[in-house]
Protein backbone atom coordinates (compact mmCIF):
# COMPACT_ATOMS: atom_id res chain seq x y z
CA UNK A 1 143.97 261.35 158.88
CA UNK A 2 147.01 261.73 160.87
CA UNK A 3 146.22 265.81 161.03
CA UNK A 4 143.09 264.93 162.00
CA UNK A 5 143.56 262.14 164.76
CA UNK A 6 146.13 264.82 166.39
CA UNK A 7 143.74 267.90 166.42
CA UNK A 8 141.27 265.19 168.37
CA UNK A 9 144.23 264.72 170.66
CA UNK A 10 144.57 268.07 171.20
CA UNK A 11 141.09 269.11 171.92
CA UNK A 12 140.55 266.19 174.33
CA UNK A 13 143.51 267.13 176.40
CA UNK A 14 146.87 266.30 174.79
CA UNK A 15 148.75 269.44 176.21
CA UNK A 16 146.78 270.40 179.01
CA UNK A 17 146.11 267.26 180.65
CA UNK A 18 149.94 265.50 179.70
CA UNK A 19 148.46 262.75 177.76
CA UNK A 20 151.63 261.95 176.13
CA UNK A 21 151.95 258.42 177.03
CA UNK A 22 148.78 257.56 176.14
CA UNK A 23 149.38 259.61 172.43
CA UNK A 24 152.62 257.31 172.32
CA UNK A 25 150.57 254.09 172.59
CA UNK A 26 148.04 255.26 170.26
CA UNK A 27 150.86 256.48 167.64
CA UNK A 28 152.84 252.79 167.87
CA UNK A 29 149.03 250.92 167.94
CA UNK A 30 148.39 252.86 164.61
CA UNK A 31 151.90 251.77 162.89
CA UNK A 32 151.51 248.15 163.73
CA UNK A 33 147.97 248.37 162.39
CA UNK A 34 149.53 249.69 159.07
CA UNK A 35 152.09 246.62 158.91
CA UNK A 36 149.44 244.71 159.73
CA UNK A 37 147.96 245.23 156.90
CA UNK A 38 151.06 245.52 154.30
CA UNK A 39 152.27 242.22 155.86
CA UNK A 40 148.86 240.36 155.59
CA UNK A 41 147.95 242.30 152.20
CA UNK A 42 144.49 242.38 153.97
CA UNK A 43 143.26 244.90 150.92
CA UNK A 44 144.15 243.19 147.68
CA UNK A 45 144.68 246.74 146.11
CA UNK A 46 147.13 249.17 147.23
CA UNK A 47 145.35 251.05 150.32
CA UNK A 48 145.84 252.75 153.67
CA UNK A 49 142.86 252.30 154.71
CA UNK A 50 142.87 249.81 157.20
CA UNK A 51 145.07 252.21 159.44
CA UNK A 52 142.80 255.42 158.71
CA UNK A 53 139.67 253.55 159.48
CA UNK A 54 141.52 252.54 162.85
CA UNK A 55 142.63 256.31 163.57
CA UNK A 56 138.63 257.42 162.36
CA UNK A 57 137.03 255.08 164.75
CA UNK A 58 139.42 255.69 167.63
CA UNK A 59 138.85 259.32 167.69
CA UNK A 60 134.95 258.23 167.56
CA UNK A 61 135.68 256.92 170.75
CA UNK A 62 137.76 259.41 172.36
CA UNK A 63 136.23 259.56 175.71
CA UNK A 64 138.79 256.33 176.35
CA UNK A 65 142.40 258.12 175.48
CA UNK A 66 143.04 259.08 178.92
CA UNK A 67 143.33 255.38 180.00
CA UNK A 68 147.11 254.27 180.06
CA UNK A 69 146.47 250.57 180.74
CA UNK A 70 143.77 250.89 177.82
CA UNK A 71 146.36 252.14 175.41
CA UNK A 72 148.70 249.51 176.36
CA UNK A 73 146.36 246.93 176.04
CA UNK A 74 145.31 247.90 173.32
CA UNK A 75 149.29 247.68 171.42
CA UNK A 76 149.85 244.80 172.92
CA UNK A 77 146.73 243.03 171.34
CA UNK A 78 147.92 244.99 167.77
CA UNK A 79 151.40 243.22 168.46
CA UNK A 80 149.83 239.96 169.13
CA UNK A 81 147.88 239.67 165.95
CA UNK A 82 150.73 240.86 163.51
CA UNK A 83 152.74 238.02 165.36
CA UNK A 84 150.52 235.43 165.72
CA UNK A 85 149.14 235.90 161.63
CA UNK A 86 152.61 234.64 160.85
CA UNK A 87 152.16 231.38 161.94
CA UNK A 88 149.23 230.89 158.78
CA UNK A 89 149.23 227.20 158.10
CA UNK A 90 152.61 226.11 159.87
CA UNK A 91 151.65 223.91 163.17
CA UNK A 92 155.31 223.66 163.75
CA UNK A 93 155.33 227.70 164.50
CA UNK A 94 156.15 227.11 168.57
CA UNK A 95 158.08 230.72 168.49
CA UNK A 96 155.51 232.49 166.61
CA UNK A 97 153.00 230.71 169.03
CA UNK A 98 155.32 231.89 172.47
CA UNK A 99 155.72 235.27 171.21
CA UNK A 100 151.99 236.00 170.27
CA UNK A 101 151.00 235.02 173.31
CA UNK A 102 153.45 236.54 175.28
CA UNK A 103 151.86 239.78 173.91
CA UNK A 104 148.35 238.95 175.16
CA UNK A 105 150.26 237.71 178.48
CA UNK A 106 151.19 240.92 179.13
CA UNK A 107 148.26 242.65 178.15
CA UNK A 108 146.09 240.77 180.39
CA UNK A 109 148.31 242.70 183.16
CA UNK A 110 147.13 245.89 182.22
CA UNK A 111 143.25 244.34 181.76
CA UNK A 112 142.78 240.71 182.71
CA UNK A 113 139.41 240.45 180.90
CA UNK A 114 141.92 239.92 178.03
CA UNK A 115 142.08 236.53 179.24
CA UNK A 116 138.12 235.65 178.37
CA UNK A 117 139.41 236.03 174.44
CA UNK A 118 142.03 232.88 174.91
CA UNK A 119 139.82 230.02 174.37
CA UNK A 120 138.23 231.33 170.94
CA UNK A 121 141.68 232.92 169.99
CA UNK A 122 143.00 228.81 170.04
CA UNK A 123 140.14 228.01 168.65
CA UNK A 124 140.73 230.18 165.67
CA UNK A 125 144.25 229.18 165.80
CA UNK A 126 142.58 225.79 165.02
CA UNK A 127 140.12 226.55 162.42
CA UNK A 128 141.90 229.93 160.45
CA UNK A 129 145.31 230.24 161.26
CA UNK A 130 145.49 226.55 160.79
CA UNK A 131 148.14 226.24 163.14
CA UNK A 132 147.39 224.45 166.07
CA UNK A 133 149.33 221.72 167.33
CA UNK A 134 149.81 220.22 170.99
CA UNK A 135 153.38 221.73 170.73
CA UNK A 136 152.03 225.13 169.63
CA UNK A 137 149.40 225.27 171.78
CA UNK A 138 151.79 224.38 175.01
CA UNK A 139 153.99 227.37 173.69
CA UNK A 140 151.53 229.76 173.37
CA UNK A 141 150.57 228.55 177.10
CA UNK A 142 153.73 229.11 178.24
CA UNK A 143 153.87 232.67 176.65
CA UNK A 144 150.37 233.62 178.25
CA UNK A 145 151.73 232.48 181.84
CA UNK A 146 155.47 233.89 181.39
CA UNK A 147 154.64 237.35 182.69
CA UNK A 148 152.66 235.66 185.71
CA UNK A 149 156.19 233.46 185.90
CA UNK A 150 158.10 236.20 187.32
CA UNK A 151 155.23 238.45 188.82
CA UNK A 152 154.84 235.39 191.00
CA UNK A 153 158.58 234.88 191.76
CA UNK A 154 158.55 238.68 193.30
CA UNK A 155 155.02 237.96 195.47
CA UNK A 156 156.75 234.79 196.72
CA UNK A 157 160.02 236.88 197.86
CA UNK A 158 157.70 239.47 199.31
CA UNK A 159 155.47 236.59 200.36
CA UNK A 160 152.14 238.13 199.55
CA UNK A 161 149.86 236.96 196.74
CA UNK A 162 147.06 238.96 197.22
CA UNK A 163 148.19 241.30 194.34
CA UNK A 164 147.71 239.00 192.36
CA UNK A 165 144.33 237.42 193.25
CA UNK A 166 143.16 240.70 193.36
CA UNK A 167 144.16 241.15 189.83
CA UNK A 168 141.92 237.86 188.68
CA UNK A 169 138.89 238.76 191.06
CA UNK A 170 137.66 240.92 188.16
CA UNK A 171 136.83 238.24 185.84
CA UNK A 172 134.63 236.60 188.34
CA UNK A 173 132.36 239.46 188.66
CA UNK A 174 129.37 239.69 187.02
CA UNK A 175 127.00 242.74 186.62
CA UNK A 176 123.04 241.81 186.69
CA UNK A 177 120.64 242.94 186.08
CA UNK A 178 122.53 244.24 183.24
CA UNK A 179 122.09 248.36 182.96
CA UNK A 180 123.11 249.60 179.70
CA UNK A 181 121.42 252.92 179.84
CA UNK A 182 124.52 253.59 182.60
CA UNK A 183 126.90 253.96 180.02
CA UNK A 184 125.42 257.05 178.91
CA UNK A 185 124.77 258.47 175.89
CA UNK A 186 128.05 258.93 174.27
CA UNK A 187 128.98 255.66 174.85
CA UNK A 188 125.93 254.13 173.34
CA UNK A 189 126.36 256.74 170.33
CA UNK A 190 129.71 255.22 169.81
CA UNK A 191 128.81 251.27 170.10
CA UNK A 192 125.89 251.92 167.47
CA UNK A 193 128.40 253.64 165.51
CA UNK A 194 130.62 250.36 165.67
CA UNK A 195 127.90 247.82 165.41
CA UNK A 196 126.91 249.78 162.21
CA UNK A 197 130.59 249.70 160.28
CA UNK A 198 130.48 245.69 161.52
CA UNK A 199 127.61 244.76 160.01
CA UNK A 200 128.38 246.60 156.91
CA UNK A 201 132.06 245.30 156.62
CA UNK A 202 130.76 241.72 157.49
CA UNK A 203 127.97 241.36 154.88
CA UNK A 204 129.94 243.31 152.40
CA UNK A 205 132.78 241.25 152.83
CA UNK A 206 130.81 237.67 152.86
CA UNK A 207 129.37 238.93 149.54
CA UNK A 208 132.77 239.71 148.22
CA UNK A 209 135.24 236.78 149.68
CA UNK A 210 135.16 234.99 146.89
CA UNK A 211 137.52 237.71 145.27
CA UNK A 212 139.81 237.11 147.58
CA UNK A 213 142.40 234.39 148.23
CA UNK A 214 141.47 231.84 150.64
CA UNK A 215 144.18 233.28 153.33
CA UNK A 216 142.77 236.67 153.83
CA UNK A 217 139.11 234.87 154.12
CA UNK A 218 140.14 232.83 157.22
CA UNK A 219 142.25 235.86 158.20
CA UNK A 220 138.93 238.14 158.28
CA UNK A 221 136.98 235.32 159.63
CA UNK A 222 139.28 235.92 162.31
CA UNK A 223 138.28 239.82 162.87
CA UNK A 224 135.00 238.89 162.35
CA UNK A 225 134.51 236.39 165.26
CA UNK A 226 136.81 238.13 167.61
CA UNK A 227 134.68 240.94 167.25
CA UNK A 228 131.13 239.51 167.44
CA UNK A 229 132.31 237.91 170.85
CA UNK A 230 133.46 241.42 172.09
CA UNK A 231 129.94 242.37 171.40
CA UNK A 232 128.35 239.50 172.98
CA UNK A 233 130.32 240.40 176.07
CA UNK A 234 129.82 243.84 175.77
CA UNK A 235 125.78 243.59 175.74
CA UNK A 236 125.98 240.73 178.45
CA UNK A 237 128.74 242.68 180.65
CA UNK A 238 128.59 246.72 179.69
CA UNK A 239 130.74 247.88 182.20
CA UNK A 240 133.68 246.74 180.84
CA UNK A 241 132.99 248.60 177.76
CA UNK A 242 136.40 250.64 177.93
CA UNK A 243 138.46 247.30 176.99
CA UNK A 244 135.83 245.78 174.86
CA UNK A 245 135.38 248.91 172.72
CA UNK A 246 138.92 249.32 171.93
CA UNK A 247 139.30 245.17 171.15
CA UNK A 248 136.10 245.82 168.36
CA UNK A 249 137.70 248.66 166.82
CA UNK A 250 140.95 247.00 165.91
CA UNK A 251 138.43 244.08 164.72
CA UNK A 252 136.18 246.55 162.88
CA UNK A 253 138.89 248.88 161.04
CA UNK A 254 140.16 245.91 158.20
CA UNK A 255 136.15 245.16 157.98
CA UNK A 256 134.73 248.46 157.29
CA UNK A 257 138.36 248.95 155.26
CA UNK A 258 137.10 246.34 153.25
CA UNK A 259 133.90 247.76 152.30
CA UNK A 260 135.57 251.61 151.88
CA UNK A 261 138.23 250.51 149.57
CA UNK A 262 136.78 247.93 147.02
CA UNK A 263 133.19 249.39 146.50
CA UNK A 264 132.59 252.28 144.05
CA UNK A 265 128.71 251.87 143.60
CA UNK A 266 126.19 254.43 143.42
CA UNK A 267 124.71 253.23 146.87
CA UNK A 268 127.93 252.56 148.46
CA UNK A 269 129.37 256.20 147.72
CA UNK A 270 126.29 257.45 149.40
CA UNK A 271 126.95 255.20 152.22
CA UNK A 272 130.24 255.75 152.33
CA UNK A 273 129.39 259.81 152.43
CA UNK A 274 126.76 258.76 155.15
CA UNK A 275 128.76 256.69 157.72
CA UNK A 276 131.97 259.43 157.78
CA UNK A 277 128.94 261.77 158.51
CA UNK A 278 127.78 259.42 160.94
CA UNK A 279 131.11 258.88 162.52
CA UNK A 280 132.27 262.73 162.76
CA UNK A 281 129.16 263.60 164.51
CA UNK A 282 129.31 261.37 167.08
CA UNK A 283 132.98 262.40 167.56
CA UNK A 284 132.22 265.77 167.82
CA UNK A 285 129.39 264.78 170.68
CA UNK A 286 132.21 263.03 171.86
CA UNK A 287 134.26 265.51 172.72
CA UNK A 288 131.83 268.53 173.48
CA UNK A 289 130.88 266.00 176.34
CA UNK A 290 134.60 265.64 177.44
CA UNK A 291 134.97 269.39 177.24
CA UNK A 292 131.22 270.02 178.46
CA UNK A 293 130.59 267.29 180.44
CA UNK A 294 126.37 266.97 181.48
């Protein structure tokens, strides 16, 4: 998978348009997705394939690896779930808490529409993680508004805050009427491609959970709503599909994982056989259209 994910890279412009940065991100988002999943034991049999279903379905969506605040994002979100997981069960956790959401703190910098995620990521900090607490929760509030801490120290010497109220503007604008078909093609390809692998992984794995220990069900219950709010925002608010898209594939790689690694059925060979199909096509569309573009 690694060969593979780097001959992408290379024919979407690795060399010849310098995307080294952005190949840096991608490289240190794929690691922490692999101790994310050694850490968390998210596959109760020995198996990379929560990190090769995240390399698979990023290269799906390669039309977004020239965005730098993307790939950033998109670490920093990685970081923030590999933290935050720590703190399973233990409401006294206030580091853990700080530190998480330090992580989505700072990615919110590089795309503030992290921020609509906060309210169900407490939530599920409540209800999965188990560890919500007043003094938790005021940690991981003070983490989410360090970064704006000294950002605002800086616009108060320079005494100009319109930086950063142009940097929140964003979330207050709304698209209507809504216009999906101006995504184009590709990018409708590649969210049917993602909706697919959700579905599967999330009615494979509600079939399944019970083989599992009650840590990693509240842990994928986790993915799983995290993800079906990306999508509701994503069919409600398409244009922000760039962050969105790379929020549901971190959510969708242990879920389809899930499925890939613990079935060994007839039908689920076959589907197994049919979705890398699926998924290499639409790559390949992918990036004719970057090379090719209509």
């Amino acid at each position: 998978m690694i060969a593979y994910t780097v001959v992408v890279w290379l024919l979407c412009g690795l060399i010849t348009q310098n995307l080294w940065i952005q190949f840096a991100c991608f490289g240190v988002t794929s690691y922490l997705m692999m101790v994310l999943n050694n850490q968390n034991a998210l596959i109760r049999i020995y198996s990379r394939m929560v990190s090769c279903a995240f390399l698979i379905l990023s290269c799906a969506a390669c039309f977004l690896i020239t965005d730098i605040r993307g790939g950033l994002m998109q670490l920093l979100v990685v970081a923030a779930y590999l933290i935050l997981f720590q703190s399973y069960q233990n409401r006294q956790a206030i580091g853990i808490a700080y530190y998480g959401f330090l992580m989505l703190g700072l990615a919110s910098l590089a795309c503030p529409h992290i921020l609509y995620f906060i309210p169900l990521i407490w939530l599920l900090m409540a209800t999965n993680l188990l560890a919500l607490s007043c003094r938790t929760w005021f940690a991981s509030l003070l983490g989410l508004l360090t970064p704006y801490w000294f950002i605002c120290g800086w616009l108060a010497y320079q005494h100009d805050f319109s930086p950063l109220i142009a940097h929140f503007l964003p979330l207050v604008e709304f698209q209507f009427p809504i216009r999906h078909t101006s995504l184009g093609m590709n990018v409708l390809m590649t969210c049917g491609v993602l909706a697919i692998c959700t579905v599967t992984g999330i009615i494979h794995f509600i079939r399944k959970s019970s083989y599992d220990s009650i840590r990693i069900r509240l842990l994928y219950g986790f993915f799983i709503w995290m993800n079906l709010f990306a999508f509701a925002l994503l069919a409600f608010q398409p244009q922000h599909y760039d962050i969105l898209l790379r929020i549901i594939i971190i959510n969708t790689a242990p879920l389809i994982a899930h499925f890939l690694a613990l079935t060994s059925t007839k039908i689920t060979n076959i589907a197994f056989m049919v979705l890398t199909a699926l998924i290499l096509f639409v790559t390949a569309c992918n990036i004719w259209n970057i090379s090719y573009p209509f």
